[in-house]
Protein backbone atom coordinates (compact mmCIF):
# COMPACT_ATOMS: atom_id res chain seq x y z
CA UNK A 1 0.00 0.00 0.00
CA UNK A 2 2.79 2.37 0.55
CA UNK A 3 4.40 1.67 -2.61
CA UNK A 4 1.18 2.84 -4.23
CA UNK A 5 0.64 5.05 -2.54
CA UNK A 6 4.03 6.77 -3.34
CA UNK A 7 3.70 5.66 -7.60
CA UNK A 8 0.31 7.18 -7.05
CA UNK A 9 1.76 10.52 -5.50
CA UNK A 10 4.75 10.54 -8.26
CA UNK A 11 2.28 10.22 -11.15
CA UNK A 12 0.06 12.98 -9.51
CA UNK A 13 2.51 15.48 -9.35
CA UNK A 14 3.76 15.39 -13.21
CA UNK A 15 2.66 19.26 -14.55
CA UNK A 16 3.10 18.54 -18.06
CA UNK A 17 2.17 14.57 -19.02
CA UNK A 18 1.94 13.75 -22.86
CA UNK A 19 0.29 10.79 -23.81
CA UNK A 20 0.75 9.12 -26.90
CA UNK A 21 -2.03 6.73 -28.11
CA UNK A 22 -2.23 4.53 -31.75
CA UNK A 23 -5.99 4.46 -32.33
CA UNK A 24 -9.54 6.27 -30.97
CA UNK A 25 -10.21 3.81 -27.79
CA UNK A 26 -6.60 3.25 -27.00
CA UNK A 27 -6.84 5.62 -23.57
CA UNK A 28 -9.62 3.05 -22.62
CA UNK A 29 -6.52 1.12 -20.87
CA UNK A 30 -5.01 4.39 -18.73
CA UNK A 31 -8.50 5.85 -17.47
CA UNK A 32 -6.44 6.46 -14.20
CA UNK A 33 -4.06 8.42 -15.58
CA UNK A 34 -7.09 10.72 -17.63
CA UNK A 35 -8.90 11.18 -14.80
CA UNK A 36 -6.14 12.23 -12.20
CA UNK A 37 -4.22 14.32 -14.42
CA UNK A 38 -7.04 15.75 -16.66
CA UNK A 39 -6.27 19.56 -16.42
CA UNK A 40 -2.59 18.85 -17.79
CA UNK A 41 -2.74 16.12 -19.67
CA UNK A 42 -2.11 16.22 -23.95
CA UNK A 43 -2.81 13.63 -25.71
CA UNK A 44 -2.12 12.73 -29.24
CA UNK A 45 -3.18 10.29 -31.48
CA UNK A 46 -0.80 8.86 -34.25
CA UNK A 47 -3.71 7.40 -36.74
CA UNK A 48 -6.59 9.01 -37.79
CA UNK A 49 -8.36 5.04 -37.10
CA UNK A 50 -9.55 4.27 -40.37
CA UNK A 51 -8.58 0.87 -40.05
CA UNK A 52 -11.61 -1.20 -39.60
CA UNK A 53 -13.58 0.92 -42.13
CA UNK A 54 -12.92 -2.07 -44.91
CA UNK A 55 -14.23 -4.23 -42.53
CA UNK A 56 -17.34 -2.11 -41.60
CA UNK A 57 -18.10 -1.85 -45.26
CA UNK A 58 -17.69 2.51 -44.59
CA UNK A 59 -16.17 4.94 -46.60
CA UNK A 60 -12.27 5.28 -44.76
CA UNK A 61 -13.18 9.21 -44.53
CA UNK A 62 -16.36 9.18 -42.82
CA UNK A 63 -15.05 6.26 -40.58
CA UNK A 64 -11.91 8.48 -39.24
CA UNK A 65 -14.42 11.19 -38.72
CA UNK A 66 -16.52 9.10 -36.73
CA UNK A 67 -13.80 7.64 -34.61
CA UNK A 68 -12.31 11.02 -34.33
CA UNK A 69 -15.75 12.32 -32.58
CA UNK A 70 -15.69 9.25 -30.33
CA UNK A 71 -12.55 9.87 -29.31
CA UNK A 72 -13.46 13.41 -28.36
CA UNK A 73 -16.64 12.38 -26.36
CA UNK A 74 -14.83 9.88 -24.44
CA UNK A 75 -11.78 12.19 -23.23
CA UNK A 76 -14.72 14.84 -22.72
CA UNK A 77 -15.80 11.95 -20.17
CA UNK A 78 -12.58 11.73 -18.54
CA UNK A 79 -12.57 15.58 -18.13
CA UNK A 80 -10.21 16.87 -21.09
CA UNK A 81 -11.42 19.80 -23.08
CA UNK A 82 -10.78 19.17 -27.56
CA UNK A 83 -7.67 21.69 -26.94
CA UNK A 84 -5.99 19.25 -25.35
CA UNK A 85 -6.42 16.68 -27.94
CA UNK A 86 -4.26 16.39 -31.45
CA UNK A 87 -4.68 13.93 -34.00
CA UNK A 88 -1.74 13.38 -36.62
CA UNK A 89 -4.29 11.73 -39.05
CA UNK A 90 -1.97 9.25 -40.38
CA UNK A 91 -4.12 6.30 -42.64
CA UNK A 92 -3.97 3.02 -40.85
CA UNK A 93 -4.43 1.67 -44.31
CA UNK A 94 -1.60 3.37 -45.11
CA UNK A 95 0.71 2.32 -42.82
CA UNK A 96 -0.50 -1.40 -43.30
CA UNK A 97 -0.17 -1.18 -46.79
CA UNK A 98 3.56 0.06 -46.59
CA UNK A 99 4.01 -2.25 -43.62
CA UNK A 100 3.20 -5.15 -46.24
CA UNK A 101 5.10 -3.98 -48.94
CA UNK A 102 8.08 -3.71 -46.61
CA UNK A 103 7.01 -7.84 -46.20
CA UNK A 104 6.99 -8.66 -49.35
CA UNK A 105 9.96 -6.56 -50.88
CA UNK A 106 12.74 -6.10 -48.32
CA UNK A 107 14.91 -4.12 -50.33
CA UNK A 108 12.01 -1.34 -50.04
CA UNK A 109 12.89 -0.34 -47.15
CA UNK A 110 14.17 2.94 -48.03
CA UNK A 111 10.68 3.85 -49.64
CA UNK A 112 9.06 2.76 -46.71
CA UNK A 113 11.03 4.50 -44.05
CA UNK A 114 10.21 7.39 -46.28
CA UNK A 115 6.46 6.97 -45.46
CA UNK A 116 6.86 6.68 -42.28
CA UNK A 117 9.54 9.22 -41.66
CA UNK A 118 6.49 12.48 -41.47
CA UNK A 119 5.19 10.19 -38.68
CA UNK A 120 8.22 10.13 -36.64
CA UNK A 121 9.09 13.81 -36.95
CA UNK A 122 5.50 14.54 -36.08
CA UNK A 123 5.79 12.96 -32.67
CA UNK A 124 8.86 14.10 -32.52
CA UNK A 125 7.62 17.88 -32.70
CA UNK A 126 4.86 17.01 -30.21
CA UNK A 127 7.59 16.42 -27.92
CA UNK A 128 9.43 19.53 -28.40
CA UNK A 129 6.42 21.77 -28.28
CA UNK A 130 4.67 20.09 -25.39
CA UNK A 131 7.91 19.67 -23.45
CA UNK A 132 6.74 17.20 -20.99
CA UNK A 133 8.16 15.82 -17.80
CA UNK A 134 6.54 12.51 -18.10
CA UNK A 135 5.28 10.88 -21.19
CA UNK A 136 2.77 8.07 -21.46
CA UNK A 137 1.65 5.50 -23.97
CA UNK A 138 0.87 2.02 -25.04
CA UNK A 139 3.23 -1.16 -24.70
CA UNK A 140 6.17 -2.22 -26.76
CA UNK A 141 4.17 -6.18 -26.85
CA UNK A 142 3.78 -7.61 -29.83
CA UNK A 143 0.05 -7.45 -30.02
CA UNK A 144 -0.88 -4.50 -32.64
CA UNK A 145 1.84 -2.97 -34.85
CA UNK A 146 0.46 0.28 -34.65
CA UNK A 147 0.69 0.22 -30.36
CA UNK A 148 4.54 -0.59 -31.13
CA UNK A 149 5.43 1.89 -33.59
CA UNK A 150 3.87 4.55 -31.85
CA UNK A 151 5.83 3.73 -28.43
CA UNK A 152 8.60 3.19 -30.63
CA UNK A 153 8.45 6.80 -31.84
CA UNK A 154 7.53 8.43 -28.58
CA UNK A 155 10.78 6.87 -27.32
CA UNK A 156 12.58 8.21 -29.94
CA UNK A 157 11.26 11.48 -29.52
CA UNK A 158 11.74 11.51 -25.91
CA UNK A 159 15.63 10.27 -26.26
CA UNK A 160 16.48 12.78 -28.71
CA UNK A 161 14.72 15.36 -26.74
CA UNK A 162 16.22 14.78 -23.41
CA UNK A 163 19.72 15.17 -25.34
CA UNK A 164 18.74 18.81 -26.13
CA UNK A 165 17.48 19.29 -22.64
CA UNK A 166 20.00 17.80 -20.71
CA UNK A 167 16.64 16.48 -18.31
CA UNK A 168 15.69 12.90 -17.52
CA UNK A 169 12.14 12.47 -19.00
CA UNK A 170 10.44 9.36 -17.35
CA UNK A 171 8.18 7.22 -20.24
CA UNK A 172 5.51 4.86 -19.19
CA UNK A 173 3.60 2.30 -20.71
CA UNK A 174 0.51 0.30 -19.89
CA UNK A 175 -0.60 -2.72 -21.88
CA UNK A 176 -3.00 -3.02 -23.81
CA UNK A 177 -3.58 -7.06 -25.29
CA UNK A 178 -1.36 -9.11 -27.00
CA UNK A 179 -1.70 -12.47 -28.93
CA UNK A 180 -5.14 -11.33 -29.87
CA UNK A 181 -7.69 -8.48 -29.32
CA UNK A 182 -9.83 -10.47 -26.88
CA UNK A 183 -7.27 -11.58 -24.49
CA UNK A 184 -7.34 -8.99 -21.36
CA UNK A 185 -5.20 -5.68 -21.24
CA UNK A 186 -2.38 -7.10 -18.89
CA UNK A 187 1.22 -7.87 -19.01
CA UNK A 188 2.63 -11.28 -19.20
CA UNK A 189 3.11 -12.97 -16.07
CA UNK A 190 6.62 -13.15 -17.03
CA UNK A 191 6.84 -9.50 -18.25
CA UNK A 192 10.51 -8.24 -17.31
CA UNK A 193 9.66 -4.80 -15.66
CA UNK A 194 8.08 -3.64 -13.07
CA UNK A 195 4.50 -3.86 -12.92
CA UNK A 196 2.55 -1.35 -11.03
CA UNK A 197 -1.62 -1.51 -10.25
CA UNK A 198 -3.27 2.09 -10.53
CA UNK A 199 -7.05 0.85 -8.55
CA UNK A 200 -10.41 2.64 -9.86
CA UNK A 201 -12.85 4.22 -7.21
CA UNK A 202 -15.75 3.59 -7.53
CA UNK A 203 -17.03 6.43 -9.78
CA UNK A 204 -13.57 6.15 -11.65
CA UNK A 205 -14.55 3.15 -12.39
CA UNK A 206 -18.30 4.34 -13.61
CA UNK A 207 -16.69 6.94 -15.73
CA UNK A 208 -14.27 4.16 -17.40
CA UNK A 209 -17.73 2.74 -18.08
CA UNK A 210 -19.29 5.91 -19.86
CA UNK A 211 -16.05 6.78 -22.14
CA UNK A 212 -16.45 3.12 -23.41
CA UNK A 213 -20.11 3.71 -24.41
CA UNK A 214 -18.43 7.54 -25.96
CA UNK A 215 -17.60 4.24 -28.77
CA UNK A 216 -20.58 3.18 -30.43
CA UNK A 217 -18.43 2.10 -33.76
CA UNK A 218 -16.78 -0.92 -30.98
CA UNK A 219 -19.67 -1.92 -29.70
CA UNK A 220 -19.56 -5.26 -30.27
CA UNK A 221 -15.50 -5.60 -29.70
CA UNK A 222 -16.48 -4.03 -26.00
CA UNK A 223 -19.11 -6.55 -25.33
CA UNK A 224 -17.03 -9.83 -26.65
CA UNK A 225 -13.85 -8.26 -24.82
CA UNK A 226 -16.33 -8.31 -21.45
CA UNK A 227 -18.17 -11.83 -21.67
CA UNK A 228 -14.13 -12.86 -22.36
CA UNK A 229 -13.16 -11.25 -19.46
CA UNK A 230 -16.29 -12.96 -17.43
CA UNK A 231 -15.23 -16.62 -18.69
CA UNK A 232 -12.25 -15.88 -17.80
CA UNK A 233 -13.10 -15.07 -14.21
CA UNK A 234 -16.23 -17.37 -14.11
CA UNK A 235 -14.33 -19.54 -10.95
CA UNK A 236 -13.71 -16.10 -9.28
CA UNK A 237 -17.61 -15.78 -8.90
CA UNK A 238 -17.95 -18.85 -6.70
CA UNK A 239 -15.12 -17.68 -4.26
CA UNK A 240 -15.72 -13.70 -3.98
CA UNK A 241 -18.61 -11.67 -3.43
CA UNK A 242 -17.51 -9.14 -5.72
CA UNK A 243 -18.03 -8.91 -9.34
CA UNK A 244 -14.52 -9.89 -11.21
CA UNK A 245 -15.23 -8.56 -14.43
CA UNK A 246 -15.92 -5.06 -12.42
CA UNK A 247 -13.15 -5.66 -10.39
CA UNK A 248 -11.08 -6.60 -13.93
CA UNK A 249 -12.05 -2.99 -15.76
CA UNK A 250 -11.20 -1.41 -11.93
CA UNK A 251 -7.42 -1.95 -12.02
CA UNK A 252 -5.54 -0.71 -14.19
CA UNK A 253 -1.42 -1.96 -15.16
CA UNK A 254 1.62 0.90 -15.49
CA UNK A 255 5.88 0.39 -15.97
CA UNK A 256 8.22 2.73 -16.55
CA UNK A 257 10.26 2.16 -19.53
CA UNK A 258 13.81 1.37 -18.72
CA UNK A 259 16.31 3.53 -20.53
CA UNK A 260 18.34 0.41 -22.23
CA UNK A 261 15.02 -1.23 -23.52
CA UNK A 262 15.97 -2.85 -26.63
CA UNK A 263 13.64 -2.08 -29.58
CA UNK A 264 15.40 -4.82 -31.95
CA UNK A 265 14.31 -7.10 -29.80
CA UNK A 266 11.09 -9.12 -30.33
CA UNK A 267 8.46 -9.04 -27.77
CA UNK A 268 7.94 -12.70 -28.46
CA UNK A 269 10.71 -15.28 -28.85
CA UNK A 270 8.28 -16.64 -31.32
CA UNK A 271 7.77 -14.27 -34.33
CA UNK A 272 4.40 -15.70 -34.77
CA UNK A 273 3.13 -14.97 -31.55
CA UNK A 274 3.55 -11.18 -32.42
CA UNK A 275 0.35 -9.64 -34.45
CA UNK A 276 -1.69 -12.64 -34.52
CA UNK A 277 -4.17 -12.59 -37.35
CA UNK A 278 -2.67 -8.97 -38.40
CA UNK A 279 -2.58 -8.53 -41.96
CA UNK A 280 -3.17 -6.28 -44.69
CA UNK A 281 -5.03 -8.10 -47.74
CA UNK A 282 -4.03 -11.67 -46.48
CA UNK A 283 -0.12 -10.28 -46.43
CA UNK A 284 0.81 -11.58 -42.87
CA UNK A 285 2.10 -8.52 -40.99
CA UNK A 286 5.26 -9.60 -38.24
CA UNK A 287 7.60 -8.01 -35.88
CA UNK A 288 10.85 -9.60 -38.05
CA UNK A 289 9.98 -8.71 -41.18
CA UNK A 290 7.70 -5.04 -40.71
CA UNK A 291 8.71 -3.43 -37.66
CA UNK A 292 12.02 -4.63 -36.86
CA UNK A 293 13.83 -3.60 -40.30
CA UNK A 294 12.61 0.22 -39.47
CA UNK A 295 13.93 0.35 -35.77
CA UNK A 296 16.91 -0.89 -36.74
CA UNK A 297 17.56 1.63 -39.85
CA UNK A 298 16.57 4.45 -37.16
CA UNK A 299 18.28 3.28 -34.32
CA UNK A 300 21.68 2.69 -36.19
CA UNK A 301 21.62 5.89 -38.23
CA UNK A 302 21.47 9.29 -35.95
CA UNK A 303 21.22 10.84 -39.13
CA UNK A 304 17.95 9.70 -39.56
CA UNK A 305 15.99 10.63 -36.62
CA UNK A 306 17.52 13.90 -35.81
């Protein structure tokens, strides 16, 4: 209790958070975080979540606008006002469709670290105009590209800009699912950093609730995620009075990011256990093949990510 107690006071006192999210929903798994630090907080979202629109049988323009709206309503819930909300408006199609070329011609690489190179200065200059002292986003594991690339840039960003600085800029990251969508938003068990619990209140907890219904276009992913999370817990109903799945969607996972995290590395041994079912047009998308090649061709040439 003291321990959390003391995160819980740390994470309070941060004037200027930044938190960087993929997609329109993402901030569903740091509610805490929104709600405690609500008059400070920026947030900014890399994709402009036109991803699913195929799917949906919508027109990709319309769909972004929807999911940007949502996205407004739902930090509106937490207690943010639009000013404190960007969106880069980068395609998700986009950036699957160049993460698949990069799959199935290797030796475009160049080309494709040209597409993605207005994304990484972008978040860059969020971090030089915003200034933070702590920034936030989604976990470096292996279960959406788009979570990893956009952590992947914010620690860029926030590497480059503490060398201008000359300050220590803490980053943090809470998970969000990995292997597939349904499984719940926690780390491993065997997860290598620390691993902190941020606990709802009660009406944190109801207002969690609300910003998921701010989502009307996830719907049904929100319902399937919840009867998961209540077969999962089903033997936790015979032995507690308390609800689980309420008591699930109360807590809430953080870690700092160490400074000598290693992006090259693969969050699963397994290459196949990263992305499952991700694809773009039946072109398997993987950490090896899409996401590794570009850390590495930033991370070994300064020149590139000044």
């Amino acid at each position: 209790m003291e321990a959390a107690a003391a995160l819980h006071e740390v994470l309070e006192g941060y004037q200027r958070p930044l938190l960087f999210l993929a997609h329109q929903d993402d901030e569903m798994g740091c509610t805490w975080i929104l709600q405690h630090l609500r008059e400070r907080m920026r947030v900014v979202f890399m994709t402009n979540g036109d991803g699913l629109a195929p799917a949906a049988d919508e027109d990709p323009i319309q769909y972004a606008d929807m999911r940007k709206k949502e996205a407004l309503e739902s930090l509106k819930t937490a207690g943010l006002e639009p000013g404190q909300v960007r969106f880069l408006g980068y395609s998700e199609i986009e950036i699957y469709r160049n993460l698949a070329k990069l799959k199935l011609a290797p030796l475009s690489l160049s080309e494709v670290i040209g597409f993605f190179e207005p994304v990484r200065r972008s978040i860059a200059e969020a971090v030089c105009e915003f200034r933070p002292d702590a920034v936030f986003t989604v976990a470096y594991q292996g279960g959406h590209p788009e979570h990893d690339l956009v952590h992947y840039f914010a620690s860029l960003a926030l590497r480059n800009f503490q060398k201008d600085v000359e300050v220590q800029v803490p980053l943090y990251h809470f998970p969000e699912y990995e292997l597939t969508i349904l499984l719940p938003m926690r780390f491993r068990p065997w997860f290598p950093g620390e691993k902190h619990w941020l606990e709802l209140t009660p009406e944190e907890g109801q207002t969690k609730k609300k910003m998921a219904e701010c989502y009307p276009s996830q719907r049904d992913l929100i319902r399937n995620f919840r009867r998961v999370v209540g077969l999962l817990s089903l033997p936790q109903r015979f032995l507690k009075r308390e609800n689980p799945v309420d008591r699930f969607f109360g807590r809430e996972q953080i870690s700092p990011v160490p400074g000598d995290f290693d992006y090259r590395r693969s969050p699963y041994r397994l290459d196949f256990l990263n992305y499952v079912l991700e694809d773009f047009q039946g072109v398997p998308i993987s950490f090896r093949d899409c996401i590794r090649p570009l850390v590495v061709a930033w991370e070994d040439d300064p020149g590139k990510r000044a």
